[in-house]
Protein backbone atom coordinates (compact mmCIF):
# COMPACT_ATOMS: atom_id res chain seq x y z
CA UNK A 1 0.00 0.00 0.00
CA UNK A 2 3.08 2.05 0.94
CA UNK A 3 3.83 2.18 -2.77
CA UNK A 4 0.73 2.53 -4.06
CA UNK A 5 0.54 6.09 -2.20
CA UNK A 6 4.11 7.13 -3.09
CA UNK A 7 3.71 6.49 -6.93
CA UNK A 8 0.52 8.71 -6.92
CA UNK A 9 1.88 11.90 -4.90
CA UNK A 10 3.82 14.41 -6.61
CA UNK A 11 7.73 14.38 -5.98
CA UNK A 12 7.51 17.52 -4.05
CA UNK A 13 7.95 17.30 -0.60
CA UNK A 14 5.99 20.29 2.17
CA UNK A 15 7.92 18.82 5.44
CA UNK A 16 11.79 19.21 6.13
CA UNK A 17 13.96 16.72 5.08
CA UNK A 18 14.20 13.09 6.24
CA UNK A 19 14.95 13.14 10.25
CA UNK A 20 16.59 10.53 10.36
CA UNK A 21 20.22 10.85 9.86
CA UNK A 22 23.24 8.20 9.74
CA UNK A 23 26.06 10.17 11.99
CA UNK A 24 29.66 9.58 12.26
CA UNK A 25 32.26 11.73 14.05
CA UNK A 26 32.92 14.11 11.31
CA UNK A 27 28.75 15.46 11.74
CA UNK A 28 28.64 14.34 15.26
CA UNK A 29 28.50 18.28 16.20
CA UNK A 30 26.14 19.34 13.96
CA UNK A 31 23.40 16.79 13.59
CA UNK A 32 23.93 16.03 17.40
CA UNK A 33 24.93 18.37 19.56
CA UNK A 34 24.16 21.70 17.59
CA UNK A 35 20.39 20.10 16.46
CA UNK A 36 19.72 19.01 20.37
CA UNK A 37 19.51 23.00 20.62
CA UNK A 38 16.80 23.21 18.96
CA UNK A 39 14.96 19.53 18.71
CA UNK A 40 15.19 16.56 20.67
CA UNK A 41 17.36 14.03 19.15
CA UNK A 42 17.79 10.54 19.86
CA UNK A 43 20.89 8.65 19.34
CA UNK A 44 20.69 5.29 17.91
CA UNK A 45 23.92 3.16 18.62
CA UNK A 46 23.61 -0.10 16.11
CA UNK A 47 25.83 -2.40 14.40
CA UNK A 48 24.97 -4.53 11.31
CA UNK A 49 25.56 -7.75 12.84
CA UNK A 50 23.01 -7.19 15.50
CA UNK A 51 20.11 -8.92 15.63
CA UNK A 52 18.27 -6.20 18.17
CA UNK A 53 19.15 -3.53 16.37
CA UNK A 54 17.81 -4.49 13.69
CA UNK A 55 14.41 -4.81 15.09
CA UNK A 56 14.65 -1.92 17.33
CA UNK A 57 15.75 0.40 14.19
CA UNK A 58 13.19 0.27 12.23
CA UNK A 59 10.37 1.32 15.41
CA UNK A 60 12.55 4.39 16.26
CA UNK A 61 12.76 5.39 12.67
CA UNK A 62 8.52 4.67 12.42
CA UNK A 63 8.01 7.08 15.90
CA UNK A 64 10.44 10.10 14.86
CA UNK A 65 9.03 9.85 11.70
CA UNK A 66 5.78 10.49 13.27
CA UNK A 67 7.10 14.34 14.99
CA UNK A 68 7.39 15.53 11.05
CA UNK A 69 10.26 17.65 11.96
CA UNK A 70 10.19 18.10 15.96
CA UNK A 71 12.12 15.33 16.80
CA UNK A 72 15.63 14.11 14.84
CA UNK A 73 17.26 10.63 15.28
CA UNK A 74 21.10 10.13 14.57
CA UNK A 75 21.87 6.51 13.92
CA UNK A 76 25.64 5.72 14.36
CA UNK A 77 27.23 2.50 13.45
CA UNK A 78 29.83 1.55 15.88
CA UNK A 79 32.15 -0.47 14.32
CA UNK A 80 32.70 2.71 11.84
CA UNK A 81 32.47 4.95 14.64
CA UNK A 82 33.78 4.01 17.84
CA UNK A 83 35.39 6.68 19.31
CA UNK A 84 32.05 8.10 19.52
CA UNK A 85 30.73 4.51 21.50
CA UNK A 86 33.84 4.64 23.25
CA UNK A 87 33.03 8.40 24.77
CA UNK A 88 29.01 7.91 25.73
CA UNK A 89 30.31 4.57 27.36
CA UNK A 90 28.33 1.97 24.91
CA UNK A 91 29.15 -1.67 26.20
CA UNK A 92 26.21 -3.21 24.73
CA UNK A 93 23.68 -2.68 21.66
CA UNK A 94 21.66 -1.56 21.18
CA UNK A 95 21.98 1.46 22.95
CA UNK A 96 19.71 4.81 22.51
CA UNK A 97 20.36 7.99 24.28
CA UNK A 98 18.32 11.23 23.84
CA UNK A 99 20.10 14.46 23.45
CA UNK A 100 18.72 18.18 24.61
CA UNK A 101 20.22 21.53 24.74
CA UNK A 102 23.73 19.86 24.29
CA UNK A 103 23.62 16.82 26.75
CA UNK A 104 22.10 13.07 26.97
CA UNK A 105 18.79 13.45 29.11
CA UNK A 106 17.67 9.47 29.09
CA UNK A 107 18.32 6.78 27.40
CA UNK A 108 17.76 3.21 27.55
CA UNK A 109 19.59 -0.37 26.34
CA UNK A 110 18.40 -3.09 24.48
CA UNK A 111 15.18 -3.79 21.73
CA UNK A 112 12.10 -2.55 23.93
CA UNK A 113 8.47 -3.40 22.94
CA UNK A 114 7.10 -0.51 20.43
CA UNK A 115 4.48 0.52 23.26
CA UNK A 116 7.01 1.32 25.67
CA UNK A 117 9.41 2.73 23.29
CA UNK A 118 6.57 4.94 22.48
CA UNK A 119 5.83 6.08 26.03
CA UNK A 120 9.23 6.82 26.89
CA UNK A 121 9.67 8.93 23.77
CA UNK A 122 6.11 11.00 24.24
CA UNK A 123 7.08 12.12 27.50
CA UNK A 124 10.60 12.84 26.42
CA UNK A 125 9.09 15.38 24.02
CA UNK A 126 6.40 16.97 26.46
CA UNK A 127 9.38 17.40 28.96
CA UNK A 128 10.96 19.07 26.35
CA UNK A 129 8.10 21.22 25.30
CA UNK A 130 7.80 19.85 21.85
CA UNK A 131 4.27 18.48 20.45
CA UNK A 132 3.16 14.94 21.13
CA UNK A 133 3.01 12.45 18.54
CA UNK A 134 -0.67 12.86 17.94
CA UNK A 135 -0.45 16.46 17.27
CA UNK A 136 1.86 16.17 15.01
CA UNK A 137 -0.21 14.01 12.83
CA UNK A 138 -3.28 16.76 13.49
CA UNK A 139 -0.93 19.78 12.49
CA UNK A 140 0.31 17.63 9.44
CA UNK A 141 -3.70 17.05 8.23
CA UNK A 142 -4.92 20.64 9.38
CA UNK A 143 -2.32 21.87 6.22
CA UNK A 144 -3.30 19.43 4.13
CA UNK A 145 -6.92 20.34 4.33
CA UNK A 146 -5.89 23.97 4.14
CA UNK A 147 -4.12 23.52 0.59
CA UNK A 148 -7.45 21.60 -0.18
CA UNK A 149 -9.62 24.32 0.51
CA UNK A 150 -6.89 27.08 -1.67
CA UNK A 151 -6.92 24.59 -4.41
CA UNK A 152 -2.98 24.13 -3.81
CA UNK A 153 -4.17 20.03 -4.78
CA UNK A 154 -0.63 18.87 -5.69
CA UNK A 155 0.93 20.19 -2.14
CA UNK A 156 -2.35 18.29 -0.14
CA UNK A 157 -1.87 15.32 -2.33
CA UNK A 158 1.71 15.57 -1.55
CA UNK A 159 1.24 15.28 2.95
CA UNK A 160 -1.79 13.10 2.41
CA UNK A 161 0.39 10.58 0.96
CA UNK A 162 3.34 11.14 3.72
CA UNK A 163 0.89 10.41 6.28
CA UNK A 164 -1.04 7.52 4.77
CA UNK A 165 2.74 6.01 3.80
CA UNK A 166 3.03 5.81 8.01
CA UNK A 167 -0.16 4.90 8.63
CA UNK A 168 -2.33 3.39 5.93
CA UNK A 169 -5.21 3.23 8.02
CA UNK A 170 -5.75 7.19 8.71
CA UNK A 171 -9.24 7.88 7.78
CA UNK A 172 -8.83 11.70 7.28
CA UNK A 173 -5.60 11.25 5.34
CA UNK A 174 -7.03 8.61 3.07
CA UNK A 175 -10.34 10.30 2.55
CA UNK A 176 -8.11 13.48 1.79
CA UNK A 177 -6.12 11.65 -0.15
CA UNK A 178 -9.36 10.42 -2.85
CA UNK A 179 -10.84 14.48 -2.50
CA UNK A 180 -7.13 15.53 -4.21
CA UNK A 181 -7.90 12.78 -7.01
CA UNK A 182 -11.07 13.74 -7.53
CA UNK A 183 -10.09 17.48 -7.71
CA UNK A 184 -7.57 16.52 -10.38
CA UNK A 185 -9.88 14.94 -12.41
CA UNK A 186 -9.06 11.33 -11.49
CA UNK A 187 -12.36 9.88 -10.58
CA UNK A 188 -11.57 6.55 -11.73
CA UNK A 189 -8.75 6.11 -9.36
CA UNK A 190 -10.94 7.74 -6.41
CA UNK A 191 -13.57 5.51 -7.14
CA UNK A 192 -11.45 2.36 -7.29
CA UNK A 193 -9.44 3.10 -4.05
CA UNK A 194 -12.73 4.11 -2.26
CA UNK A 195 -13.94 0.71 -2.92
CA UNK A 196 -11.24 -0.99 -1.51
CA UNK A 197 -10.96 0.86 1.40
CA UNK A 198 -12.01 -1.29 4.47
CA UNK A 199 -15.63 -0.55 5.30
CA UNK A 200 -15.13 0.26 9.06
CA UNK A 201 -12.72 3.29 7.63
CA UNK A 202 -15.35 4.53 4.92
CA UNK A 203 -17.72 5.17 8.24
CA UNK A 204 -15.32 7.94 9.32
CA UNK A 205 -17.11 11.31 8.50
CA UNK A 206 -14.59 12.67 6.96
CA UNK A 207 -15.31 9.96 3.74
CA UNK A 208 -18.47 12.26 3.81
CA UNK A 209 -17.45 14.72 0.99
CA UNK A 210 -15.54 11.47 -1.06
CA UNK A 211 -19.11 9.75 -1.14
CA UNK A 212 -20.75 12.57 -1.95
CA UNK A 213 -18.59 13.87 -4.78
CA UNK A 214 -18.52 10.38 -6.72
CA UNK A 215 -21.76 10.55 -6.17
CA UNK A 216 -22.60 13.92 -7.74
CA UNK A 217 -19.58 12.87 -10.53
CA UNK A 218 -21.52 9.83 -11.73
CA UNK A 219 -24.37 11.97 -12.56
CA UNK A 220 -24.56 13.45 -15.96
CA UNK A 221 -26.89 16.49 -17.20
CA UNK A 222 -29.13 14.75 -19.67
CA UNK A 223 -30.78 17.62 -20.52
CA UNK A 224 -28.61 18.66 -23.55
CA UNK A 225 -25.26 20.62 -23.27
CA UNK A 226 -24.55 23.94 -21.47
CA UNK A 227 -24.65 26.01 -24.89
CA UNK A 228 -28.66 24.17 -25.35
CA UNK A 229 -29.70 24.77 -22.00
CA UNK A 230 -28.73 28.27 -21.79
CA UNK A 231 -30.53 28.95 -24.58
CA UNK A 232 -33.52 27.17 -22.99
CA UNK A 233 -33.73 29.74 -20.04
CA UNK A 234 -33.12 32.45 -22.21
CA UNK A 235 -36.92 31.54 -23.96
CA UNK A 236 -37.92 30.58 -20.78
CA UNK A 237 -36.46 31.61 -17.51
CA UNK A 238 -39.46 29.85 -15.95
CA UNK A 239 -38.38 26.22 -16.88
CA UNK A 240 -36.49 25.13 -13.43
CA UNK A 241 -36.12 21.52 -14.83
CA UNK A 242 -33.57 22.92 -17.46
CA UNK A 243 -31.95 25.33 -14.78
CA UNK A 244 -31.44 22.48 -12.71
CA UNK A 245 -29.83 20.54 -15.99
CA UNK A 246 -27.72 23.30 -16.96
CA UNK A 247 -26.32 23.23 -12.97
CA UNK A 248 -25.39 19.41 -13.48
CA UNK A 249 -23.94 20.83 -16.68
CA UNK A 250 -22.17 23.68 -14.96
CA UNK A 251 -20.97 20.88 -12.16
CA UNK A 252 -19.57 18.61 -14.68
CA UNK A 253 -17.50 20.78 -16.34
CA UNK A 254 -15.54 22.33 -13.58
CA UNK A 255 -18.06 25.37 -12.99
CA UNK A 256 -18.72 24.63 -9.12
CA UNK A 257 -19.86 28.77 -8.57
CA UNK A 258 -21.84 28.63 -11.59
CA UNK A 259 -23.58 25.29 -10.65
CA UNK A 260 -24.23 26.64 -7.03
CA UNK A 261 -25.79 29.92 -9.15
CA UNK A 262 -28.61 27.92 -10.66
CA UNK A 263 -29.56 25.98 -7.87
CA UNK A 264 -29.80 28.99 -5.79
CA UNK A 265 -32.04 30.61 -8.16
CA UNK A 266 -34.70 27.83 -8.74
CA UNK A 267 -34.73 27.77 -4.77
CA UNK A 268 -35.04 31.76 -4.86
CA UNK A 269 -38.27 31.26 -7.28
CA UNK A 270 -39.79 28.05 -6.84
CA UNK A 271 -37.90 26.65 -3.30
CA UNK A 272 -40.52 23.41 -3.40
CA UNK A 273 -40.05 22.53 -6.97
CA UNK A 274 -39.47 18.77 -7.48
CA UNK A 275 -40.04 17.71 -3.50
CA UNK A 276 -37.54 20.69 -2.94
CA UNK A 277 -34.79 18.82 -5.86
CA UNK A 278 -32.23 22.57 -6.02
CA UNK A 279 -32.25 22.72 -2.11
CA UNK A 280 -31.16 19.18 -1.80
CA UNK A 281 -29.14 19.06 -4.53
CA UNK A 282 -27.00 21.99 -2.93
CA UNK A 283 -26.49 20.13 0.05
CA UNK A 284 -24.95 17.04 -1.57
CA UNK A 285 -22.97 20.18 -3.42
CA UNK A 286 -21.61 20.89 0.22
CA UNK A 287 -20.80 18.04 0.81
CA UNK A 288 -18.64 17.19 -2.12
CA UNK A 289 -17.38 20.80 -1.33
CA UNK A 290 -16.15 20.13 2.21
CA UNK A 291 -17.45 22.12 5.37
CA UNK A 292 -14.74 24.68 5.26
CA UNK A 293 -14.78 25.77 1.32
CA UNK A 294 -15.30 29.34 0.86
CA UNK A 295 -17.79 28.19 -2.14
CA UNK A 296 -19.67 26.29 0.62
CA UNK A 297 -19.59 29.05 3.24
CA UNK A 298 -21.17 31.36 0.65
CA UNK A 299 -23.40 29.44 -0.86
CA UNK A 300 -24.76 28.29 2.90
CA UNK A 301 -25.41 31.89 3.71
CA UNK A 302 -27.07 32.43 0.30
CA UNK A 303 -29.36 29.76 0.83
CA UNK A 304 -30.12 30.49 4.48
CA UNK A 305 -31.42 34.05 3.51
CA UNK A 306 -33.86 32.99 0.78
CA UNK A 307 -34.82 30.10 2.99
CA UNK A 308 -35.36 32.58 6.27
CA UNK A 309 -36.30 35.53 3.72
């Protein structure tokens, strides 16, 4: 699945780079010592030919991966470095020490169980006043969302796939993920990955908008084309069935504002038409919209005053 995500996201890349480092004594300074001034960084003492290490590795990498930024990991081979070794008094591996302001503040010895690992390293980072795990995973979706809602799809698309490439299981990123397809025109590919997405994740609300947009995308204005239907209202601006065509029309070519127009206006004169057809139509609109698009905002407060008029 990891791949699958990775292949579709644009090279570009919002977060800083990788934080997690291999360190020998020539960048011991910087990536250590100087970076504990401003991050927490944990020190990973390994050797190839352990068997521990190479099953502790691999967690640590998973859970500073998880900080996007706010927490670095230096991993430092001993038999290439062991001066280094030698100086923080390794005997055994492996060995992981955390580094703040300048200095080791904890550490620990051996391959612990993830949980614990976990633990240890969350209150590490509160002690040092940097974000918990969690929030960093919140802070990393609230951006994506926000390029979603400015259109910025490519730079969304881009976190969406960081996140679901840690966790493939993160509702919000993976719903996020099929709203940047859509937006690009890949329907297909939303559709297809929607459908295979386990059924317990598709509950989440925020699959809400995915549903409703390849929902509103399978529909097709069989009322003629937008040239035809314009020219419909123009002879009669009373006919709301090819208003509400011409919005379909509007929809399915990319005209979202225009679409929202025609709906509001068959609401504005004739709110009941077609068991009230515009007004519920504009909702599944908002949906496929998202709560927080400005088009949605608007178009709410539109409707609301000719409902409350």
């Amino acid at each position: 699945m990891l791949s699958s995500f990775s292949q579709q996201a644009p090279p570009a890349k919002t977060h800083d780079a990788d934080p997690v480092r291999d360190v020998g004594l020539e960048n011991f300074l910087p990536e250590v010592i100087e970076a504990s001034k401003h991050h927490l960084v944990i020190v990973d003492f390994w050797a190839p030919w352990c068997g521990p290490c190479k099953q502790l590795g691999p967690v640590l990498e998973k859970l500073v991966r998880g900080y996007k930024g706010a927490v670095r990991m230096a991993k430092i081979d001993i038999d290439q470095n062991p001066q280094i070794a030698q100086q923080m008094g390794v005997q055994s591996i492996p060995a992981v020490f955390a580094f703040f302001q300048g200095r080791p503040v904890d550490g620990f010895m051996g391959a612990l169980p993830e949980a614990q690992i976990k633990s240890w390293l969350e209150k590490l980072v509160k002690a040092t006043g940097g974000a918990a795990e969690s929030d960093g995973v919140e802070s990393a979706l609230k951006q994506a969302a926000d390029f979603l809602t400015a259109h910025e799809i490519p730079s969304a698309q881009s976190i969406y796939a960081e996140l679901l490439d840690e966790d493939p299981f993160n509702a919000p990123a993976y719903a996020g993920f099929l709203r940047c397809l859509i937006a690009l025109g890949d329907l297909a590919q939303a559709k297809q990955m929607f459908e295979k997405a386990p059924a317990d994740m598709t509950k989440d609300k925020a699959f809400d908008p995915v549903r409703a947009a390849i929902e509103l995308a399978g529909q097709t204005a069989d009322g003629g084309s937008v040239t035809e239907l314009q020219q419909k209202l123009e002879q009669n601006p009373a006919d709301h069935q090819a208003r509400y065509d011409l919005a379909m029309a509007y929809y399915a070519a990319g005209q979202k504002e225009e679409a929202v127009d025609q709906l509001l206006e068959i609401v504005r004169r004739a709110r009941s038409w077609n068991e009230e057809a515009a007004r519920k139509q504009l909702v599944k609109f908002f949906e496929a919209f998202g709560p927080t698009d400005p088009l949605t905002i608007a178009a709410r407060k539109r409707l609301s005053s000719i409902l409350f008029a």
